[in-house]
Protein backbone atom coordinates (compact mmCIF):
# COMPACT_ATOMS: atom_id res chain seq x y z
CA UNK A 1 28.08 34.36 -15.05
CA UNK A 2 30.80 37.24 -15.27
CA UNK A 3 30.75 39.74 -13.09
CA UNK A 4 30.60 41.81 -16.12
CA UNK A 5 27.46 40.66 -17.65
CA UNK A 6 25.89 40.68 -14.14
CA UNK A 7 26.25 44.22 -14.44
CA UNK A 8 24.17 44.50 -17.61
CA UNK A 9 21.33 43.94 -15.95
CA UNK A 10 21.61 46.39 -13.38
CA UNK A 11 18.82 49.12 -13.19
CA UNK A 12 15.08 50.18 -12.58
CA UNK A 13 12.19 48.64 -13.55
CA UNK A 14 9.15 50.12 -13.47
CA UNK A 15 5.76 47.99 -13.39
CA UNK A 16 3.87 51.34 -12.94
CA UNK A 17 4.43 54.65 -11.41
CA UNK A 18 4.17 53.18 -7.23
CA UNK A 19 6.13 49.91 -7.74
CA UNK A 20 9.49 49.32 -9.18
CA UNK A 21 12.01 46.50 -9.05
CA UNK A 22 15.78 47.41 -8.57
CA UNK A 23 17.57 44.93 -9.55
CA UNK A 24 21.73 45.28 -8.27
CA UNK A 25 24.98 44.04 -7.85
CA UNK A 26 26.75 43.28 -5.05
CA UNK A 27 29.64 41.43 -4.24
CA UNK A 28 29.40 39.67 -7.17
CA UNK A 29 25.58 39.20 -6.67
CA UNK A 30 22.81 39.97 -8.32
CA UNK A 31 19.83 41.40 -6.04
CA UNK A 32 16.34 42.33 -7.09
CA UNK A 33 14.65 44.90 -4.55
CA UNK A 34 10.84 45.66 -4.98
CA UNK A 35 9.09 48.98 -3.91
CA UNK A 36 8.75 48.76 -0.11
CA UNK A 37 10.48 45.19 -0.05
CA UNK A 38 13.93 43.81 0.78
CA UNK A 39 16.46 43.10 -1.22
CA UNK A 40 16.52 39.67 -2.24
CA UNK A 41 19.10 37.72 -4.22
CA UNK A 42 18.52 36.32 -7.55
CA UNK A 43 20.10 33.23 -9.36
CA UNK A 44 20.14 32.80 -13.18
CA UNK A 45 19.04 29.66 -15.02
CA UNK A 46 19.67 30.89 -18.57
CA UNK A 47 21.21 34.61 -20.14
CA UNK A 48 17.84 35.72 -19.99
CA UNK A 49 16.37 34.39 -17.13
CA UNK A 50 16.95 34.56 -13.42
CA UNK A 51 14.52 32.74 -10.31
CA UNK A 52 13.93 33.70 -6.28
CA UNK A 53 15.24 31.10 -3.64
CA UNK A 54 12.73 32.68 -1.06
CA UNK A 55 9.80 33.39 -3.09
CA UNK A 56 8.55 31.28 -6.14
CA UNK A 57 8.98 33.96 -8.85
CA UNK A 58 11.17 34.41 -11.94
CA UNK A 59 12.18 37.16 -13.95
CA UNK A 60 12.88 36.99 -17.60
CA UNK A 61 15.07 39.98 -19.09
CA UNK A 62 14.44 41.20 -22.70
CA UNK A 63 17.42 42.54 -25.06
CA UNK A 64 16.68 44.99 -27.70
CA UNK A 65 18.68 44.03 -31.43
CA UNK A 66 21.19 45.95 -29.78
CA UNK A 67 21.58 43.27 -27.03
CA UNK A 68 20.55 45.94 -24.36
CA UNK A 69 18.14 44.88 -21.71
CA UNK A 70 15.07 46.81 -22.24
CA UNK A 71 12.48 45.26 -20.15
CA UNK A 72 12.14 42.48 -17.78
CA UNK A 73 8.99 40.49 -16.78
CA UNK A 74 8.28 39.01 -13.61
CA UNK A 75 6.71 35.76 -13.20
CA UNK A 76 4.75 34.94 -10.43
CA UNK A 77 1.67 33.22 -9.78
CA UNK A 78 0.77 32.12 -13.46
CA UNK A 79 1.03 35.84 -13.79
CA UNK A 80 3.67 37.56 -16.55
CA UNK A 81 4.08 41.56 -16.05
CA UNK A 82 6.13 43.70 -17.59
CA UNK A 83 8.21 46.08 -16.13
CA UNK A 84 10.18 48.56 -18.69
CA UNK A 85 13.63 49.74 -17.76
CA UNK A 86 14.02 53.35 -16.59
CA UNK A 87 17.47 53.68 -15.49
């Protein structure tokens, strides 16, 4: 993917008030950094959605009908939560 489009994603998340995911870019490398957690980096498998090498999680970006990611959700555990974007 573009280095370009990578940046589209960049931002905050925000699952609640005490736990965020930033997700950035850095050389060329999207990262996804949860409150109190390392960075870690992420890999996409579609335009929408992107999985962990070191844990067994996904997260799955939604686009407004502007094409603007609003919202991702993070998949983990047969669990699906939402985290709105902020920034």
């Amino acid at each position: 993917m573009p280095v370009e489009q990578l940046q589209n994603y960049v931002g905050t998340y925000e699952i609640d008030k005490d736990f965020k995911l930033i997700i950035k870019l850095k050389n060329d490398q999207l990262f996804a950094e949860a409150t109190g957690q390392n960075a870690l980096p992420i890999f996409a498998e579609s335009e929408t959605l992107f999985f962990l090498k070191v844990v067994d999680a996904q997260l799955e970006f939604e686009k407004n009908d502007k094409n603007e990611i609003v919202k991702l959700f993070l998949l983990q555990n047969g669990n699906r939560i939402e985290a709105k974007r902020t920034e």
